[in-house]
Protein backbone atom coordinates (compact mmCIF):
# COMPACT_ATOMS: atom_id res chain seq x y z
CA UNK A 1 32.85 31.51 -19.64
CA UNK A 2 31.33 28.14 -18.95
CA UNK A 3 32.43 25.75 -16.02
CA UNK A 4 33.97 22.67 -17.11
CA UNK A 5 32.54 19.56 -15.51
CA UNK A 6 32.91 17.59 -12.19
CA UNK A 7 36.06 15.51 -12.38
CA UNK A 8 33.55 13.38 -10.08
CA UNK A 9 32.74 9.61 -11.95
CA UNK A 10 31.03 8.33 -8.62
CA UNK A 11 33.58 6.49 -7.52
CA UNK A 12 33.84 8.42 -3.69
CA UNK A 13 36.17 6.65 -2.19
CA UNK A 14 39.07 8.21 -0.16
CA UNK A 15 42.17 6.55 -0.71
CA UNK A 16 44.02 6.63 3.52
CA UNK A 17 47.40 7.14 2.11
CA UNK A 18 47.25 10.00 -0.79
CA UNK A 19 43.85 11.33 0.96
CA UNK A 20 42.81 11.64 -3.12
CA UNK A 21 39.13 10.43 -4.39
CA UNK A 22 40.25 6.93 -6.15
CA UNK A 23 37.57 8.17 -8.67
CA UNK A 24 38.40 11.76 -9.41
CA UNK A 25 41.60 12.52 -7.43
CA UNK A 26 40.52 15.49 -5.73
CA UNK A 27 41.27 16.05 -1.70
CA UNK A 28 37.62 15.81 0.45
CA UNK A 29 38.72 19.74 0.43
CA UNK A 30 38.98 20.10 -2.87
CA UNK A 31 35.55 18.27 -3.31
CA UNK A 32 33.63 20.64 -1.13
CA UNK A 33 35.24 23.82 -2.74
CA UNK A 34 34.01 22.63 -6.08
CA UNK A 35 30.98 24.78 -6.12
CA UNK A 36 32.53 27.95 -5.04
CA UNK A 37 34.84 28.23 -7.52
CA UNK A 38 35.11 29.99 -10.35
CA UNK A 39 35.40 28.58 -13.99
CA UNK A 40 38.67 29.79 -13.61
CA UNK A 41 39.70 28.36 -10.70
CA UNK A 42 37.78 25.18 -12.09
CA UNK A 43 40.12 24.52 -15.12
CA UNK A 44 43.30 25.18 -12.68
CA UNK A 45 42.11 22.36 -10.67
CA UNK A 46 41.44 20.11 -13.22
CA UNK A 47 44.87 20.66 -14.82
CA UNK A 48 46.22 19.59 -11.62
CA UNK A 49 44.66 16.74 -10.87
CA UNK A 50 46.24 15.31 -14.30
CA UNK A 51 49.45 14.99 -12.46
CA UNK A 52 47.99 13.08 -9.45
């Protein structure tokens, strides 16, 4: 199974209130895990960043 892309569009930048990417809407957490997951783990994350 192949990992689906970054959500990243190099936008970086941490919005103070949510504490979400402006760009991709992951957590600084969430950013960092990114290459330790699995594709699995990948797609879960991307469906719920849809909802952010």
């Amino acid at each position: 199974m192949r990992d689906p892309p970054s959500p990243c569009d190099s936008t970086c930048r941490i919005d103070p209130r949510t504490g979400w990417c402006l760009g991709c809407k992951r957590t600084l957490r969430e950013i960092a895990d990114w290459p330790m997951l699995t594709a699995g783990e990948k797609r879960a994350m991307l469906r719920g960043l849809e909802g952010r």
